[in-house]
Each structure stands twice: as structure tokens, then as C-alpha cells.
PDB file of N, CA and C in Angstrom:
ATOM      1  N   UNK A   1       0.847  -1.188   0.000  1.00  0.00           N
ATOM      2  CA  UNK A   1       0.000   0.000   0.000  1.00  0.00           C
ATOM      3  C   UNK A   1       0.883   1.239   0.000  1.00  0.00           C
ATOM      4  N   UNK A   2       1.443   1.209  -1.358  1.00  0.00           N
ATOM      5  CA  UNK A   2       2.420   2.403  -1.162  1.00  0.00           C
ATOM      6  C   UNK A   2       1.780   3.465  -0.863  1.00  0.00           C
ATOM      7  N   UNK A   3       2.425   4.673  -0.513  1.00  0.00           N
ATOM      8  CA  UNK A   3       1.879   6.218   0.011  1.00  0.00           C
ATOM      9  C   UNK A   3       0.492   6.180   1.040  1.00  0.00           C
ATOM     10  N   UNK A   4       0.510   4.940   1.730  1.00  0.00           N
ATOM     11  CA  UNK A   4      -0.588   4.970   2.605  1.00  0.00           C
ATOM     12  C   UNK A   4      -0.034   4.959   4.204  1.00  0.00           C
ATOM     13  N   UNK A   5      -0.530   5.779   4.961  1.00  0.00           N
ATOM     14  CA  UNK A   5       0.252   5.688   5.921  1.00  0.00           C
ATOM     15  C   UNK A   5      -0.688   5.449   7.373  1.00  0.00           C
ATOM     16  N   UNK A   6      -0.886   4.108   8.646  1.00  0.00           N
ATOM     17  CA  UNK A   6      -1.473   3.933   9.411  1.00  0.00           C
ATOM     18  C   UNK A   6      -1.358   5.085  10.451  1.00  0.00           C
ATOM     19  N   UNK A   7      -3.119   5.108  10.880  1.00  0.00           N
ATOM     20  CA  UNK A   7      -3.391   6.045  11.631  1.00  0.00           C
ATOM     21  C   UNK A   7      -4.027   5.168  12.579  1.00  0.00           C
ATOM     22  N   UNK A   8      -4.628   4.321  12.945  1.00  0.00           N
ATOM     23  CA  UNK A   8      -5.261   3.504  14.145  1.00  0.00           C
ATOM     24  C   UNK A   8      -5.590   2.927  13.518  1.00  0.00           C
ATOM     25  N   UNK A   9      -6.430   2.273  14.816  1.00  0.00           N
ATOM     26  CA  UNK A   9      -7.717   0.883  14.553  1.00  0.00           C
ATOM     27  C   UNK A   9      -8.464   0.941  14.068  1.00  0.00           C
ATOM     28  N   UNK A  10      -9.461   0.305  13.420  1.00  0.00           N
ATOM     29  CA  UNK A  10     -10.842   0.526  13.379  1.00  0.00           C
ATOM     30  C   UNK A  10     -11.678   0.563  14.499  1.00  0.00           C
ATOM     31  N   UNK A  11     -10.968  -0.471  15.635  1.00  0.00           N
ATOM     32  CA  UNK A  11     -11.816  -0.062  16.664  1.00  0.00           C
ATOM     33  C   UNK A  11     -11.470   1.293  17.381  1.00  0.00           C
ATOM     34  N   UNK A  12     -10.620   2.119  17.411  1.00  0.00           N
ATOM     35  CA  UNK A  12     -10.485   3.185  17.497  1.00  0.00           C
ATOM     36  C   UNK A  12     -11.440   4.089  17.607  1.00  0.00           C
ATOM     37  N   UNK A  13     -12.333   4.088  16.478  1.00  0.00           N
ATOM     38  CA  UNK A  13     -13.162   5.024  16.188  1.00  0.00           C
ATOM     39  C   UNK A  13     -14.468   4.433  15.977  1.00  0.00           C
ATOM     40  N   UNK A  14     -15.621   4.497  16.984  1.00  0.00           N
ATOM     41  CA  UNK A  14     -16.892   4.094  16.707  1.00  0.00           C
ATOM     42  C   UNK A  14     -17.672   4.453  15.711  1.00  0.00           C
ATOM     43  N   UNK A  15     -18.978   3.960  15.382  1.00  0.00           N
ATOM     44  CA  UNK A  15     -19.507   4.150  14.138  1.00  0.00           C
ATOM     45  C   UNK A  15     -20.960   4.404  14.680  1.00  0.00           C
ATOM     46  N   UNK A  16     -21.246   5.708  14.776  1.00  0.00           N
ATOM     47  CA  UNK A  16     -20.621   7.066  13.613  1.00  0.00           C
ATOM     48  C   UNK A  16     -19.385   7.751  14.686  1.00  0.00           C
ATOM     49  N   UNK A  17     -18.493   8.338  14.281  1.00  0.00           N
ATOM     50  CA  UNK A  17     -17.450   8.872  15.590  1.00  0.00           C
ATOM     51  C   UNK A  17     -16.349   9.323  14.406  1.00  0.00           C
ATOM     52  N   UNK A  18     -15.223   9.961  14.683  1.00  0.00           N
ATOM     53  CA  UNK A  18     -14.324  10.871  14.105  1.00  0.00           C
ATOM     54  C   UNK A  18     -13.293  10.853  15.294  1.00  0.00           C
ATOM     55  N   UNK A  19     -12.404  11.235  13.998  1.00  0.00           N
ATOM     56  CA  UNK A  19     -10.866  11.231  15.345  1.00  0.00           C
ATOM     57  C   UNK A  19      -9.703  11.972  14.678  1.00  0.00           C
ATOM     58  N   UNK A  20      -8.983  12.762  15.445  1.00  0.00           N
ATOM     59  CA  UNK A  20      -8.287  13.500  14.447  1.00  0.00           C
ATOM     60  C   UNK A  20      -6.607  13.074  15.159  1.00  0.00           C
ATOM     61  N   UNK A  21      -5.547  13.160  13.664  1.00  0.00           N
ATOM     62  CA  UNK A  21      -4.113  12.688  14.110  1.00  0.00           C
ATOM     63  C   UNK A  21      -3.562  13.211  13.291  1.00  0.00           C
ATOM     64  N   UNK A  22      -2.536  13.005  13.625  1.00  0.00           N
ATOM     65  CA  UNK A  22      -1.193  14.093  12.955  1.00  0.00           C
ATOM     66  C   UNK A  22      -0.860  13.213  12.198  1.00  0.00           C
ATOM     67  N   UNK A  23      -0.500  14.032  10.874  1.00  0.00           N
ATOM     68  CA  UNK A  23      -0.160  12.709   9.519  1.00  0.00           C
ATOM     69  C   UNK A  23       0.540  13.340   8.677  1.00  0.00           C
ATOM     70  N   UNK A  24       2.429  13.117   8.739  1.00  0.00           N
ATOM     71  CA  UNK A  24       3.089  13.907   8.234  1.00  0.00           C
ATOM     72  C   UNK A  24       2.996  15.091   8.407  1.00  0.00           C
ATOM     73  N   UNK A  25       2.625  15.851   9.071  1.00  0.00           N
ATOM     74  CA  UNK A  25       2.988  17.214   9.986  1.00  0.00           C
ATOM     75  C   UNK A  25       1.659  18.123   9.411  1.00  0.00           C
ATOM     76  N   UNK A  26       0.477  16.730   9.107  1.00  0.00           N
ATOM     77  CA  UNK A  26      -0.699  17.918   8.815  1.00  0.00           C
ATOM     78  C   UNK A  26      -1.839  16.552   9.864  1.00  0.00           C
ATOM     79  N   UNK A  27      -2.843  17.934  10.284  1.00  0.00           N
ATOM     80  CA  UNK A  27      -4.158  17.392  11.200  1.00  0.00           C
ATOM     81  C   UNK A  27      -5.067  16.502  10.270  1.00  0.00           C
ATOM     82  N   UNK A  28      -5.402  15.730  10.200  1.00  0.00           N
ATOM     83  CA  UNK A  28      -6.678  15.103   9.273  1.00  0.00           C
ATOM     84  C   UNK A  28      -7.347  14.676  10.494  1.00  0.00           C
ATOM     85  N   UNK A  29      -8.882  15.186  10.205  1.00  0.00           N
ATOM     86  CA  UNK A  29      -9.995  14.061  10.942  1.00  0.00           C
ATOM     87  C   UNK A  29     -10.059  12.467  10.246  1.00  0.00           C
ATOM     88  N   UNK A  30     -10.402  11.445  10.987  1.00  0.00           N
ATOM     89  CA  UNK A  30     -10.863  10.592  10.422  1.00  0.00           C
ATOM     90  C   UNK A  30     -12.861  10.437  10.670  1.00  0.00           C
ATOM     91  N   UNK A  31     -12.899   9.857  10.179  1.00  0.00           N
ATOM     92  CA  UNK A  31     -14.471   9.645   9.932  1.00  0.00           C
ATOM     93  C   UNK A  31     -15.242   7.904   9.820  1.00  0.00           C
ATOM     94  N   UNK A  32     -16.108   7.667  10.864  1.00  0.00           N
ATOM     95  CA  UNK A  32     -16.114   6.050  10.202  1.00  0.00           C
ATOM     96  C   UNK A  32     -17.868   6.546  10.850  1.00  0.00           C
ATOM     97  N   UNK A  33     -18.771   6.244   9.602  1.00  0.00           N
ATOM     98  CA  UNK A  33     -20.067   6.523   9.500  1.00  0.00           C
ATOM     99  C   UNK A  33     -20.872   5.384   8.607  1.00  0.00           C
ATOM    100  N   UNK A  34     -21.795   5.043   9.104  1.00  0.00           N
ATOM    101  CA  UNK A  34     -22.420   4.373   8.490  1.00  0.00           C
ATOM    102  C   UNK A  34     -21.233   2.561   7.993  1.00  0.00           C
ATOM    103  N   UNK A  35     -20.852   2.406   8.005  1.00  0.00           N
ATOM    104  CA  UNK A  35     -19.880   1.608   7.974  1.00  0.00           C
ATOM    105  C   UNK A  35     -18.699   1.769   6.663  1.00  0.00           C
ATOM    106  N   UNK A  36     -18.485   3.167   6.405  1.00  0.00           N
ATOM    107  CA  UNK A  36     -17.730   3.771   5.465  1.00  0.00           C
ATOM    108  C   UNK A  36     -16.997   4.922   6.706  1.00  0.00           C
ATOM    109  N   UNK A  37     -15.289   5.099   5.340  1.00  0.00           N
ATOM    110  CA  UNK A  37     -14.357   5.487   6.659  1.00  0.00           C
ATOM    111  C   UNK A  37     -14.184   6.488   5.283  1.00  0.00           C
ATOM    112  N   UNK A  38     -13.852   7.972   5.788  1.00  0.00           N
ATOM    113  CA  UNK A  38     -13.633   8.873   5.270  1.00  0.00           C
ATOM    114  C   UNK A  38     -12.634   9.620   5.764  1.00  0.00           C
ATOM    115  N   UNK A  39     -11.474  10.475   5.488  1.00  0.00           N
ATOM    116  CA  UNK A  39     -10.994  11.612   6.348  1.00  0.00           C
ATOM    117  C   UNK A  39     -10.957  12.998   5.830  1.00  0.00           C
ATOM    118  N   UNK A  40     -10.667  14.213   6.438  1.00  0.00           N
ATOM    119  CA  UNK A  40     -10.829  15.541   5.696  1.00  0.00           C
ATOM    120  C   UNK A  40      -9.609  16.374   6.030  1.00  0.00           C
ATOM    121  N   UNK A  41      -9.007  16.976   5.948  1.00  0.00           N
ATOM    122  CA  UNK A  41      -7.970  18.406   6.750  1.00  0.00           C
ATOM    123  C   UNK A  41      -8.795  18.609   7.655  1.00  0.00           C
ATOM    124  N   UNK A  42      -8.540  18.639   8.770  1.00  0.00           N
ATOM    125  CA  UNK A  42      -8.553  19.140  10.155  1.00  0.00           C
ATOM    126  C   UNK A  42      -8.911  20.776  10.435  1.00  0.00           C
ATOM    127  N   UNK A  43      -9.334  21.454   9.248  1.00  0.00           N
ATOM    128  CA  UNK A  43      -9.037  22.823   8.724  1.00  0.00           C
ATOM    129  C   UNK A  43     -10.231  23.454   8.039  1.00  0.00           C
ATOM    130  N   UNK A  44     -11.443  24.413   8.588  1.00  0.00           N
ATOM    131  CA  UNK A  44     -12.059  24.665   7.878  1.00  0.00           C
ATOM    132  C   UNK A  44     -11.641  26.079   7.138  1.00  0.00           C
ATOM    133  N   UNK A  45     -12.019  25.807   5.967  1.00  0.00           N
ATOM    134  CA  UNK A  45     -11.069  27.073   4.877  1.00  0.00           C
ATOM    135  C   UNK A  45     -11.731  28.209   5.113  1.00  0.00           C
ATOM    136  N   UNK A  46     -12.937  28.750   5.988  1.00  0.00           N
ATOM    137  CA  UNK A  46     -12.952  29.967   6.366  1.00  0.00           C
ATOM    138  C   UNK A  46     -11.994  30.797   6.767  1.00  0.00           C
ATOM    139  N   UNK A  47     -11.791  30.106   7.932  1.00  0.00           N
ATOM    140  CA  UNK A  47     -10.995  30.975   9.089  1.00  0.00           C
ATOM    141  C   UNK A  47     -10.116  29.839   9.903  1.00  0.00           C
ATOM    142  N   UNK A  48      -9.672  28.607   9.352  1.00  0.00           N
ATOM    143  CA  UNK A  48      -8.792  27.317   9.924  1.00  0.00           C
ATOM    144  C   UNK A  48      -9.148  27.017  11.246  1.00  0.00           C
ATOM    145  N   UNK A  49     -10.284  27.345  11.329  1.00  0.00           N
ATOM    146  CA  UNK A  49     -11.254  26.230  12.347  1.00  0.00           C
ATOM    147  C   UNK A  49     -10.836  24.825  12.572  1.00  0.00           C
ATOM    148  N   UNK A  50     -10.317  24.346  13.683  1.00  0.00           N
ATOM    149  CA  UNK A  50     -10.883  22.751  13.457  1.00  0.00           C
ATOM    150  C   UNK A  50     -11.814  22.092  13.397  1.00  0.00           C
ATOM    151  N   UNK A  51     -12.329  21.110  12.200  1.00  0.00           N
ATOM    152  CA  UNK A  51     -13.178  20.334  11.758  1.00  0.00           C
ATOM    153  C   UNK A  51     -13.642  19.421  12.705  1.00  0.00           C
ATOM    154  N   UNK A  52     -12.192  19.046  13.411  1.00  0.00           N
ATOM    155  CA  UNK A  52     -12.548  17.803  14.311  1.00  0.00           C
ATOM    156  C   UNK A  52     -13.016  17.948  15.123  1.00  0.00           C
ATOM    157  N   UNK A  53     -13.451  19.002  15.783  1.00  0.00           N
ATOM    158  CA  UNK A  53     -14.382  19.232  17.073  1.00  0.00           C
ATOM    159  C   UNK A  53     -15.541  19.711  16.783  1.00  0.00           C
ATOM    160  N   UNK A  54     -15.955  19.837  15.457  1.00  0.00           N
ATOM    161  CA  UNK A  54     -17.309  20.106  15.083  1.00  0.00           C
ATOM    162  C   UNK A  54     -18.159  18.806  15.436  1.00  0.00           C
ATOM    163  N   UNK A  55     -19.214  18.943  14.842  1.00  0.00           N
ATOM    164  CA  UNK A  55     -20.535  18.089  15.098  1.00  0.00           C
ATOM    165  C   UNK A  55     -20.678  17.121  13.582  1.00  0.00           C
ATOM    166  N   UNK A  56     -21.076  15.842  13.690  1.00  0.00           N
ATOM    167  CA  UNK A  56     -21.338  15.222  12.358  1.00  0.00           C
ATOM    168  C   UNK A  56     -23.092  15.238  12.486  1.00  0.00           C
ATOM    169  N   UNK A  57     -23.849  15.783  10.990  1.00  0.00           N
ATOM    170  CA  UNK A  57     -25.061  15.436  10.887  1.00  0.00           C
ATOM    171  C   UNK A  57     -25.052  14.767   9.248  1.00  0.00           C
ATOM    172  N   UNK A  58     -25.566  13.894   9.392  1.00  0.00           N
ATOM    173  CA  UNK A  58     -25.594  12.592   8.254  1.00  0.00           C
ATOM    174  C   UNK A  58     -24.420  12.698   7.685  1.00  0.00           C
ATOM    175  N   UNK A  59     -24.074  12.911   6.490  1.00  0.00           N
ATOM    176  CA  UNK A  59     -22.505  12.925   6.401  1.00  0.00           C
ATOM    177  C   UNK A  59     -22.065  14.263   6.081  1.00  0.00           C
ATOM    178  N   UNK A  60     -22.347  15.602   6.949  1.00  0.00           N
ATOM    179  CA  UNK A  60     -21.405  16.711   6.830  1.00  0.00           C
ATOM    180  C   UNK A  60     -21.103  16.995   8.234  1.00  0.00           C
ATOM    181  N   UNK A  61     -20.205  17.185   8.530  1.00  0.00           N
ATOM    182  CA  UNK A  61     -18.893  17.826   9.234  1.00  0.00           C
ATOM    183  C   UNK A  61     -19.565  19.409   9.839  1.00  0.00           C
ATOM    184  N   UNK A  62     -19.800  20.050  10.552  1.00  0.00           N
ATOM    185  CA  UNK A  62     -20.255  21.515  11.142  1.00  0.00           C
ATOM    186  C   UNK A  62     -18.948  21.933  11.741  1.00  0.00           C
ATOM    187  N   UNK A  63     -18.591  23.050  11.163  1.00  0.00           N
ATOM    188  CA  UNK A  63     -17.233  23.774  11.438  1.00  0.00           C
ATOM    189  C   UNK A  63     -18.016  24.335  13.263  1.00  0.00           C
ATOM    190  N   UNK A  64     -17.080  24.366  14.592  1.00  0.00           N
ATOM    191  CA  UNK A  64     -17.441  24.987  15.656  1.00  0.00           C
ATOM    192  C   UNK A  64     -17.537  26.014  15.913  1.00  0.00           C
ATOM    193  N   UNK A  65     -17.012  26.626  14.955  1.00  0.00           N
ATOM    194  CA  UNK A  65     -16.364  28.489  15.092  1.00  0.00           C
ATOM    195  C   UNK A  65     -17.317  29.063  14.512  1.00  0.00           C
ATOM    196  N   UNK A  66     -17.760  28.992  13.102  1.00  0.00           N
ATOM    197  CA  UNK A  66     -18.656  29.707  12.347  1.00  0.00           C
ATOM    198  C   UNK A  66     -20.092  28.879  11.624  1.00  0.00           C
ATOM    199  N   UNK A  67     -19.848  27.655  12.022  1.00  0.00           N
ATOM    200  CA  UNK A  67     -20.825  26.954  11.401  1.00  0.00           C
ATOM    201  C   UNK A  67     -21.241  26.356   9.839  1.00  0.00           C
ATOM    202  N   UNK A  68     -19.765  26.516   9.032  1.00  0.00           N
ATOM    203  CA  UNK A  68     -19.333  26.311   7.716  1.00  0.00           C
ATOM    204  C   UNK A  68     -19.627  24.812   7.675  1.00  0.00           C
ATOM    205  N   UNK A  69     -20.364  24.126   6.890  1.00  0.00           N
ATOM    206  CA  UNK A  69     -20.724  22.748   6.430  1.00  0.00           C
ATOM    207  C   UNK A  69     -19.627  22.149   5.516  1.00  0.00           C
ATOM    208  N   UNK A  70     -19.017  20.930   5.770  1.00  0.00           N
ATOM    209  CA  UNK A  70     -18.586  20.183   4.445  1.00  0.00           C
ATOM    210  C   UNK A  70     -18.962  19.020   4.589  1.00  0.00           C
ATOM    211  N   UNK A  71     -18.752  18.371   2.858  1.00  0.00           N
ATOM    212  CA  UNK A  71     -19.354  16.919   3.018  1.00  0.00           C
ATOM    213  C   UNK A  71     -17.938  16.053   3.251  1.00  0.00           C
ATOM    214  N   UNK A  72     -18.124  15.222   4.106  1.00  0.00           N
ATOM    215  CA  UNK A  72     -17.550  14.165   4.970  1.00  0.00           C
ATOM    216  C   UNK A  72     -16.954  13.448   3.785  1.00  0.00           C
ATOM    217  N   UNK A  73     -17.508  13.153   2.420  1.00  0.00           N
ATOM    218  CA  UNK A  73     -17.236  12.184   1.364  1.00  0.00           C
ATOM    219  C   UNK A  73     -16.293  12.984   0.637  1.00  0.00           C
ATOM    220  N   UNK A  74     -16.186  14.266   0.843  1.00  0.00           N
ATOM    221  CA  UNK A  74     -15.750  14.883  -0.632  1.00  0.00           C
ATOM    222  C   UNK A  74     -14.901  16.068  -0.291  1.00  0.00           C
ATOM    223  N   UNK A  75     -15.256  16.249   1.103  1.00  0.00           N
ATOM    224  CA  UNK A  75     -14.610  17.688   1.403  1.00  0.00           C
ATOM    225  C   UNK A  75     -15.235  19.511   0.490  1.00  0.00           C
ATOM    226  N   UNK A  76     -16.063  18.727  -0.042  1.00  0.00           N
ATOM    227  CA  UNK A  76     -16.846  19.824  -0.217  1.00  0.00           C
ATOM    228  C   UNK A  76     -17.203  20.741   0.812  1.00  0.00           C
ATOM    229  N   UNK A  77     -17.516  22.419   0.520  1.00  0.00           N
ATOM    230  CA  UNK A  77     -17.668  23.165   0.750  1.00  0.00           C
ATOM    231  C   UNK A  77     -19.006  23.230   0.917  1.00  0.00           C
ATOM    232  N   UNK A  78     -20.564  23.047   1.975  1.00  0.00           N
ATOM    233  CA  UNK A  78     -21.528  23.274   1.322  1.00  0.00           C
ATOM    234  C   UNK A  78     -22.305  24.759   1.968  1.00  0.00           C
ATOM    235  N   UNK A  79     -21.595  25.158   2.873  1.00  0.00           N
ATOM    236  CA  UNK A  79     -22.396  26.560   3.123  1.00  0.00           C
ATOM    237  C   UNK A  79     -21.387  27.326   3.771  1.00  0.00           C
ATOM    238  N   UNK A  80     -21.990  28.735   3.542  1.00  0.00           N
ATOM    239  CA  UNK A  80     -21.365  29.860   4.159  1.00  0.00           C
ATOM    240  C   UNK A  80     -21.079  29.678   5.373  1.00  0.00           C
ATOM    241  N   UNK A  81     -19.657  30.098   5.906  1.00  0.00           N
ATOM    242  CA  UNK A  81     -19.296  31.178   5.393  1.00  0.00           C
ATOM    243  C   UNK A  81     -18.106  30.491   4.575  1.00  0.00           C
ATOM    244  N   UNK A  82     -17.624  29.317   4.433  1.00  0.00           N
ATOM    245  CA  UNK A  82     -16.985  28.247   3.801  1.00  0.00           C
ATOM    246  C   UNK A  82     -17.143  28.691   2.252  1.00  0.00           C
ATOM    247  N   UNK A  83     -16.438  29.047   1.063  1.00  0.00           N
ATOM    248  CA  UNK A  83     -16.169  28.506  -0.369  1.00  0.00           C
ATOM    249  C   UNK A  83     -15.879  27.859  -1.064  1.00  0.00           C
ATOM    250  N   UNK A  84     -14.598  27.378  -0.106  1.00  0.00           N
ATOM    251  CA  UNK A  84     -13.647  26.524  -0.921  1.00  0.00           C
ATOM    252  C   UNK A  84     -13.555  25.013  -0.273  1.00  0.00           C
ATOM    253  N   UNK A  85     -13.954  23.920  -0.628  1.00  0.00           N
ATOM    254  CA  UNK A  85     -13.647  22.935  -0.230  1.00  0.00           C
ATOM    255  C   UNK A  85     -12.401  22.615   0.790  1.00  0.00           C
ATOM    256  N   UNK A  86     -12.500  21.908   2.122  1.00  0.00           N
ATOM    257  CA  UNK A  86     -11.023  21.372   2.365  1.00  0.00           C
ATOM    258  C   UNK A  86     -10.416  19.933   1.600  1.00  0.00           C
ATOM    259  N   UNK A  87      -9.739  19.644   1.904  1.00  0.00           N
ATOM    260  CA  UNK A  87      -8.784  18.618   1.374  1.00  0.00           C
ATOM    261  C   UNK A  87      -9.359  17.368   2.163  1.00  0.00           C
ATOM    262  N   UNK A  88      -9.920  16.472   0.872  1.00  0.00           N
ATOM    263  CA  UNK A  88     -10.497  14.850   1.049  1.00  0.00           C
ATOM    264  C   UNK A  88      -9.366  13.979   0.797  1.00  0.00           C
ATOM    265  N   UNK A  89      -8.892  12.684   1.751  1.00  0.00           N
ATOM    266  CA  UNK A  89      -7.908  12.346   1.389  1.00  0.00           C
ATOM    267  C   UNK A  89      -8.663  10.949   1.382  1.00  0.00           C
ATOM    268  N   UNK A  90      -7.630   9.827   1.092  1.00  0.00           N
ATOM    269  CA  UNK A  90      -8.193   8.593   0.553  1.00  0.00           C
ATOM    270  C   UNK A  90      -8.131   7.414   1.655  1.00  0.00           C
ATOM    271  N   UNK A  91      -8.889   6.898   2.000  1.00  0.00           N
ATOM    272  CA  UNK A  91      -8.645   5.856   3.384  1.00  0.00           C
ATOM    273  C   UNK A  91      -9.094   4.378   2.995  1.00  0.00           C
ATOM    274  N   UNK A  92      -8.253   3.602   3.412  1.00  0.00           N
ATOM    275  CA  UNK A  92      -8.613   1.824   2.642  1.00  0.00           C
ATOM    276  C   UNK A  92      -8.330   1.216   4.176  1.00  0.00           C
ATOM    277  N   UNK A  93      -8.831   0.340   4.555  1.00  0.00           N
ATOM    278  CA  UNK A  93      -8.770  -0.583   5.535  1.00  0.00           C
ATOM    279  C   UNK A  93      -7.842  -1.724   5.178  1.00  0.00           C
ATOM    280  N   UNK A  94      -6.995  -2.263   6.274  1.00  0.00           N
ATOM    281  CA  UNK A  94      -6.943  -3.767   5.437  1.00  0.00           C
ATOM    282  C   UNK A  94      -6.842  -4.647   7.209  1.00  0.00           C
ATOM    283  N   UNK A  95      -7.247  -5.529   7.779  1.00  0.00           N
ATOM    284  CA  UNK A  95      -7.510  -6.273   8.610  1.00  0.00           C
ATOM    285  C   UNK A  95      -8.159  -5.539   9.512  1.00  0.00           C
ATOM    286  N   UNK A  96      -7.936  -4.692  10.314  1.00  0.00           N
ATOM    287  CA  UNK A  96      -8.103  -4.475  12.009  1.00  0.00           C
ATOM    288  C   UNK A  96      -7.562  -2.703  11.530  1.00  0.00           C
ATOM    289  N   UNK A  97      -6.760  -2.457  10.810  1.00  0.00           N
ATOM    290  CA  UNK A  97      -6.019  -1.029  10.790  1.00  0.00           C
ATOM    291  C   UNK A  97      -6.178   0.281   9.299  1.00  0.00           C
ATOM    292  N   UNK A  98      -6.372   1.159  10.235  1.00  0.00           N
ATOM    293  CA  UNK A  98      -6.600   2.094   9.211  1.00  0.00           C
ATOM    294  C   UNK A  98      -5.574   2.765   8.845  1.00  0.00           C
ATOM    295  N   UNK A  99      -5.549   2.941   6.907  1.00  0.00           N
ATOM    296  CA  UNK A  99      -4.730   3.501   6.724  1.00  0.00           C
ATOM    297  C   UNK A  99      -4.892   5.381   5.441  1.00  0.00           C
ATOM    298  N   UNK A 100      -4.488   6.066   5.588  1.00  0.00           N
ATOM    299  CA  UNK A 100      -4.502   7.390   5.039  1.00  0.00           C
ATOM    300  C   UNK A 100      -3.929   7.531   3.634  1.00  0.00           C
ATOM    301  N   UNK A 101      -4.240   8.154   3.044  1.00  0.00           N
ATOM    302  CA  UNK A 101      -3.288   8.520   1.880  1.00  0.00           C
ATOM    303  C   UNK A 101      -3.217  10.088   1.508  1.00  0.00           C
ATOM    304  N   UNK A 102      -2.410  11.254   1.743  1.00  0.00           N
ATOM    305  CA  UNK A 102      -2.785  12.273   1.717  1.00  0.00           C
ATOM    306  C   UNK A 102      -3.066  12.719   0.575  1.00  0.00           C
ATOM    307  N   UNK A 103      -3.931  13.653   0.060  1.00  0.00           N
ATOM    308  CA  UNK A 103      -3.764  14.729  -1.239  1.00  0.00           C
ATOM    309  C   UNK A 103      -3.593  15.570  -0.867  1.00  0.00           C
ATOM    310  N   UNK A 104      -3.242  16.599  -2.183  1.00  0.00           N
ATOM    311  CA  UNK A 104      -3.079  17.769  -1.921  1.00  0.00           C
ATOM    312  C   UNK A 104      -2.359  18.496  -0.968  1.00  0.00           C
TER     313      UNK A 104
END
């Protein structure tokens, strides 16, 4: 699994539940919802809010600071005061352990 790099367990993180870790010297939340594992930048592109202490409602992410929405799948941007998408990175399981792949 080249360029993939372990961040925990699966049991780590309950379902629905989020968890955020340092990954190569950047924050990513992780995400495990519905029985799909997602992660985002740790960073909402308003004002660099952390993501990870927001609230999950079905699969978007609520920034704590200003209340900026993204989608959990895509890192989309979906409401003010947010424009610009944060950074969706790629997550594959393989036994018991989760692993990351950064973009961008």
C-alpha cells in the first residue's frame, strides 16, 4: 500500500465517531459513519477552524467556530461562510487497521 500511511484501529473510532491525528505534519480528521471510513484536513477554509471538534449530521462535518458545512465524502464546501472545499484524502482498511493517503 504504497503512500498509505497507518493512523489507528478501526476499533479506534466508533460508528458514527471521528478522530483526528497528525499525519506527516498535517491534522486530518478521520471519519467512520455508516460503515464507510472517510478523512478531511482538520481545517475549515474559512478561518482554519478545526473540523474535528465540530458536530457530524448525516454525512457533513459543522465547522465549531462559524458553522461552515462540508461533506464528509468529498470535502466539499456546502455553506457559508466556507467557499472553498477542504482537502479529502483517501482511506482503505486492510484487517483491524486504518490507513490514510494524503492529497493535496
Amino acid at each position: 500500500m504504497a503512500d498509505f500511511i497507518p493512523v489507528c484501529k478501526t476499533f479506534d473510532i466508533p460508528d458514527p465517531g471521528k478522530e483526528v491525528f497528525e499525519v506527516e505534519e498535517r491534522f486530518i480528521v478521520v471519519f467512520h459513519l455508516d460503515g464507510e471510513w472517510h478523512a478531511l484536513d482538520d481545517r475549515c477554509t474559512h478561518d482554519g477552524g478545526p473540523l474535528g471538534q465540530g458536530w457530524i449530521e448525516g454525512f457533513q462535518i459543522i465547522c465549531p467556530r462559524h458553522g461552515a458545512r462540508f461533506d464528509i465524502r468529498t470535502g466539499q464546501a456546502l455553506t457559508m461562510p466556507a467557499v472553498r472545499a477542504t482537502a479529502a484524502h483517501e482511506v482503505k482498511i486492510d484487517g483491524d487497521r486504518v490507513f490514510v493517503k494524503l492529497r493535496g
